[in-house]
Protein backbone atom coordinates (compact mmCIF):
# COMPACT_ATOMS: atom_id res chain seq x y z
CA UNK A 1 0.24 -17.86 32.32
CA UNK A 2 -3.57 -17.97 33.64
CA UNK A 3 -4.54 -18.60 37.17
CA UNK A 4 -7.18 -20.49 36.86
CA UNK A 5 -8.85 -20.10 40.34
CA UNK A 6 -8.93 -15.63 39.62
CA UNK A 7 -9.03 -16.07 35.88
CA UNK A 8 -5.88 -13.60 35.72
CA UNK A 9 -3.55 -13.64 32.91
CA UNK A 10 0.13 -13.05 34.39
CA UNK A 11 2.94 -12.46 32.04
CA UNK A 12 5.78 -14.25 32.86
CA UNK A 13 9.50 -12.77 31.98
CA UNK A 14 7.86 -9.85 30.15
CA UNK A 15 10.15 -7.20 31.94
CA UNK A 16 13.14 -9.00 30.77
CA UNK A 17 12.48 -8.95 27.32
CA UNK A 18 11.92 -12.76 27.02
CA UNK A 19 9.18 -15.33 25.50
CA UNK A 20 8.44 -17.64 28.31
CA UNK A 21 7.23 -21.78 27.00
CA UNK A 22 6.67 -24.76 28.78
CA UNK A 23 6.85 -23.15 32.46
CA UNK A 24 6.83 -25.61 35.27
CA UNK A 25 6.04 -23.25 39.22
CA UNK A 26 7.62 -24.20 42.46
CA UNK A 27 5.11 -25.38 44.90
CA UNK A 28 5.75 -22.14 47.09
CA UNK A 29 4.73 -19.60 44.09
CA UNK A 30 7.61 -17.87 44.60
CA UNK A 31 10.11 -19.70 41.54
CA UNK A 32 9.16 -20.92 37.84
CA UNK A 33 11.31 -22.49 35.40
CA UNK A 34 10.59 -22.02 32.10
CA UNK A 35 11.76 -22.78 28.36
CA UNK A 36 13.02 -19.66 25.98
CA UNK A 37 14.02 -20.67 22.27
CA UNK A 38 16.67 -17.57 21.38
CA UNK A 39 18.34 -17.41 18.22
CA UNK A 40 21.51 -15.65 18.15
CA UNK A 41 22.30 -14.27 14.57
CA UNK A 42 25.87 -13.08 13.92
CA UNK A 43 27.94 -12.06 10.66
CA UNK A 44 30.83 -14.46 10.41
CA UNK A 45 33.79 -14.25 8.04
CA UNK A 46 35.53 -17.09 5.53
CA UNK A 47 37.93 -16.93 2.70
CA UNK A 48 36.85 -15.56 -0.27
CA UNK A 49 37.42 -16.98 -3.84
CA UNK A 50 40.53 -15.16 -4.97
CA UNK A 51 42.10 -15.55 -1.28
CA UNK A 52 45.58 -17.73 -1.27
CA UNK A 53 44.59 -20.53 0.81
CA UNK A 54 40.83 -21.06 2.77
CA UNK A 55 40.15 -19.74 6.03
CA UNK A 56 37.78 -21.38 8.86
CA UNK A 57 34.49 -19.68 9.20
CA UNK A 58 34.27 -17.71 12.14
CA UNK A 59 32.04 -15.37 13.70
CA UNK A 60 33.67 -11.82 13.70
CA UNK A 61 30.58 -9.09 14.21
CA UNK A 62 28.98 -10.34 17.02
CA UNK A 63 26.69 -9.36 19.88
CA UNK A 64 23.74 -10.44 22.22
CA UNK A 65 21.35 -8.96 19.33
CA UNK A 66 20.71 -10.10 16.03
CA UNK A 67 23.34 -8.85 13.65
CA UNK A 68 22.69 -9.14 9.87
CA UNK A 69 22.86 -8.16 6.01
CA UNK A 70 26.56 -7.41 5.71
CA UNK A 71 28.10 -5.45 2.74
CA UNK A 72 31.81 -4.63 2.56
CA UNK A 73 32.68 -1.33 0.99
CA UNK A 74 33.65 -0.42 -2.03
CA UNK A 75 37.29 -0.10 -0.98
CA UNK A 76 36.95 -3.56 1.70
CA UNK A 77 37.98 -0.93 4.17
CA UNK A 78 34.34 -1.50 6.31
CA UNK A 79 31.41 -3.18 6.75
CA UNK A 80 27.89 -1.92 6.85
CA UNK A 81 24.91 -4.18 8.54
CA UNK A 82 21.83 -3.83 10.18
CA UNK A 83 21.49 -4.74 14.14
CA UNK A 84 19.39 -5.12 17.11
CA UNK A 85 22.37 -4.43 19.28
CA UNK A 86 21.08 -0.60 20.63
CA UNK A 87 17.59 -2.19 21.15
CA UNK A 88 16.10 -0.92 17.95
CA UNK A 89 16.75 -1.72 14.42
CA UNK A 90 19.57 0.05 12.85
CA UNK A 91 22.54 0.23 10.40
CA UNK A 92 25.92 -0.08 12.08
CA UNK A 93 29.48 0.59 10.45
CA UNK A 94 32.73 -1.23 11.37
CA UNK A 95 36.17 -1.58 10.11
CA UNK A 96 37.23 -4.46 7.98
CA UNK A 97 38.60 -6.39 10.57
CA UNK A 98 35.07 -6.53 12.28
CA UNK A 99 36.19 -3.30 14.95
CA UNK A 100 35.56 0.20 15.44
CA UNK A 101 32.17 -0.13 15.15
CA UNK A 102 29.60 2.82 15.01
CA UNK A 103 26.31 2.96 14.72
CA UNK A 104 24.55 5.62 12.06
CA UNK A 105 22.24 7.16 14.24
CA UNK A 106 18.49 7.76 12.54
CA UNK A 107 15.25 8.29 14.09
CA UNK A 108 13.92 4.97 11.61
CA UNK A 109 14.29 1.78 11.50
CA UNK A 110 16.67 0.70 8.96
CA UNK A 111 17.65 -2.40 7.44
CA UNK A 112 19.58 -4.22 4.62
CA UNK A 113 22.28 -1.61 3.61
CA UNK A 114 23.91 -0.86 0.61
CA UNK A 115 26.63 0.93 -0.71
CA UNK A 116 27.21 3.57 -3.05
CA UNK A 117 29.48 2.76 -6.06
CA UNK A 118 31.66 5.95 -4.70
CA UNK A 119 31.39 4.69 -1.28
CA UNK A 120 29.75 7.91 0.28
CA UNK A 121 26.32 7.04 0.60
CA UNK A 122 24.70 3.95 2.01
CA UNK A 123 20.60 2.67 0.46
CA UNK A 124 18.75 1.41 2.77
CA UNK A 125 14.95 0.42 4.24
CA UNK A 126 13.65 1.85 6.53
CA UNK A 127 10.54 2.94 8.57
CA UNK A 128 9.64 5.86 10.14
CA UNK A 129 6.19 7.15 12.17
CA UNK A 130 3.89 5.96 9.59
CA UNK A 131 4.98 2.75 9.75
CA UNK A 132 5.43 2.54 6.05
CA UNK A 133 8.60 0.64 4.14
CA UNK A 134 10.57 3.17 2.09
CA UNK A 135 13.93 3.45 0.67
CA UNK A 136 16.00 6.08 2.82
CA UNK A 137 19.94 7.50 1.81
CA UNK A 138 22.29 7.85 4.62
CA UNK A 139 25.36 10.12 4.09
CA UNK A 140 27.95 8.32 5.62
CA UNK A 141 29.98 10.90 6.75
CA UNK A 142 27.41 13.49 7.97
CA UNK A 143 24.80 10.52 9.20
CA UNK A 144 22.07 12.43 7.41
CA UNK A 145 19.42 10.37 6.54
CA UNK A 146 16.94 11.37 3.25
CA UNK A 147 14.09 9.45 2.65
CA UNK A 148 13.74 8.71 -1.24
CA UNK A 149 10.14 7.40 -1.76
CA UNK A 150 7.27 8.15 -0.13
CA UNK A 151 4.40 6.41 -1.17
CA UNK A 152 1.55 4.36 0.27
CA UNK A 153 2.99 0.78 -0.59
CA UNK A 154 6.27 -1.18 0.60
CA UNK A 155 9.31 0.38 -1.22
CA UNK A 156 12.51 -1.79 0.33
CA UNK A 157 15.23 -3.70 -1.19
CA UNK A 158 17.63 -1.11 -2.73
CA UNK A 159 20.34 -1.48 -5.35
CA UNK A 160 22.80 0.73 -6.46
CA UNK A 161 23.10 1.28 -10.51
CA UNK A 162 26.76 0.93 -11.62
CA UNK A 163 27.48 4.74 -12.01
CA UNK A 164 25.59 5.63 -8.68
CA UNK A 165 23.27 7.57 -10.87
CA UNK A 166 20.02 5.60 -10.28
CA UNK A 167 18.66 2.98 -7.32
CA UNK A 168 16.77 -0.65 -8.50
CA UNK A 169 14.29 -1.18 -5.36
CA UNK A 170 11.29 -3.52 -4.90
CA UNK A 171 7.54 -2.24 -4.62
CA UNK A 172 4.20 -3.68 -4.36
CA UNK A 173 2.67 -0.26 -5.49
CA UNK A 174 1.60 -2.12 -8.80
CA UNK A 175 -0.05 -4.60 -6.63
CA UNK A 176 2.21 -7.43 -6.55
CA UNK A 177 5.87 -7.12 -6.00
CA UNK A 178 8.38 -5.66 -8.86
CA UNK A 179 11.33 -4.18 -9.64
CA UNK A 180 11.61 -0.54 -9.78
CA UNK A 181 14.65 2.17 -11.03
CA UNK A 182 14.57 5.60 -9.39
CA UNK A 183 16.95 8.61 -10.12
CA UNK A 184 19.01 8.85 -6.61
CA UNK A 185 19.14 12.78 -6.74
CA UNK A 186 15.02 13.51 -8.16
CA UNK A 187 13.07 10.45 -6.77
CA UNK A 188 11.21 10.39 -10.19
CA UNK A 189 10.54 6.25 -10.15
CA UNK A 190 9.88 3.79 -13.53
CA UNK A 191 8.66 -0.19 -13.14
CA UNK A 192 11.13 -2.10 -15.09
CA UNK A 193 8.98 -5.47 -14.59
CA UNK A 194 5.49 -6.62 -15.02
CA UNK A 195 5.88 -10.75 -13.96
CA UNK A 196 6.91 -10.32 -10.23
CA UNK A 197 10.48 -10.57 -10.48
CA UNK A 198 10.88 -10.85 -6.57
CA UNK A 199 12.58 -7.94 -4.17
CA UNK A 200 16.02 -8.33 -4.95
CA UNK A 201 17.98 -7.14 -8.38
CA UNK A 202 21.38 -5.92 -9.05
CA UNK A 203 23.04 -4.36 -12.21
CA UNK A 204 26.05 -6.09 -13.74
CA UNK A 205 29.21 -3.77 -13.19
CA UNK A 206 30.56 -4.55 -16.21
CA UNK A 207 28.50 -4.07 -18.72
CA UNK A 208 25.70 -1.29 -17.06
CA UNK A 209 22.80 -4.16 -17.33
């Protein structure tokens, strides 16, 4: 809001976190209404194809922040996402059932999670003090989080190979985006594609391709 008669910008709901439109003031000064657009993201929870008979979608992670990017475990025993719900971006564990959950304390950012084939590690992306996108491992049991490339373009998007061995990721270091494979223990990184084959990839299970 700007007074026009001081020419002072005032912002209006800033210390509660919220983006204030169309405000309408009281002729005192001392009230405003005003319009906030919030969208509430949550991870909901349907049958699946193979289940007996189909379930209603319902919402079953849920919170005042955005939660997002769900993958279950290897073993369906939990769910890893990324949420808003501590008031910075992080990658939060829960039990099948959508309880129990825990968040995997980092000093990044991190985002979009993914599982390890043995269920012991989770890929993710992340961003630390630079400000840069990178692919990080966090050891599930331990929390400890490694980051895994470290270069001057956006590295994001991870993807476990089928034996664990290797991670798929996205990168722009080429100068448009493509699809990468790293070794997950050396780092030492390969482009796989040269005709932007978008951020996200995954390697077929059965066959190893």
């Amino acid at each position: 809001i700007r007074r026009l008669a001081e020419g002072e910008n005032v912002a209006v709901g800033a210390d509660a976190g919220v983006d204030a439109m169309t405000v309408s003031i009281a002729r005192t000064g001392r009230r405003l209404a005003f319009e906030e657009y919030v969208r509430d993201v949550n991870i909901w929870r349907t049958s699946g194809p193979a289940a007996p008979r189909p379930e209603v979608p319902r919402p079953f992670i849920r919170s005042s922040r955005t939660d997002w990017v769900p993958q279950y475990s290897p073993d369906g025993t939990h769910i890893a996402f990324a949420s808003t719900r501590s008031g910075r971006l992080a990658i939060w564990t829960c039990a099948q059932d959508g309880t129990q959950c825990a968040e995997l304390k980092a000093l990044q950012s991190l985002s979009t999670p993914r599982w390890s084939p043995d269920g012991r590690r989770i890929a993710v992306q992340g961003w630390g003090d630079d400000r840069n996108m990178d692919v990080y491992l966090v050891e599930v049991e331990s929390g400890f989080v490694r980051r895994v490339t470290d270069h001057s373009a956006a590295d994001g998007w991870p993807a476990w190979s089928a034996d664990g061995r290797s991670l798929y990721f996205a990168s722009n270091r080429s100068g448009e985006f493509q699809r990468w494979k790293m070794d997950a223990g050396d780092g030492e990184s390969i482009q796989l594609t040269k005709q932007g084959a978008g951020w996200a990839a995954e390697e077929s299970a059965a066959t190893g391709s």
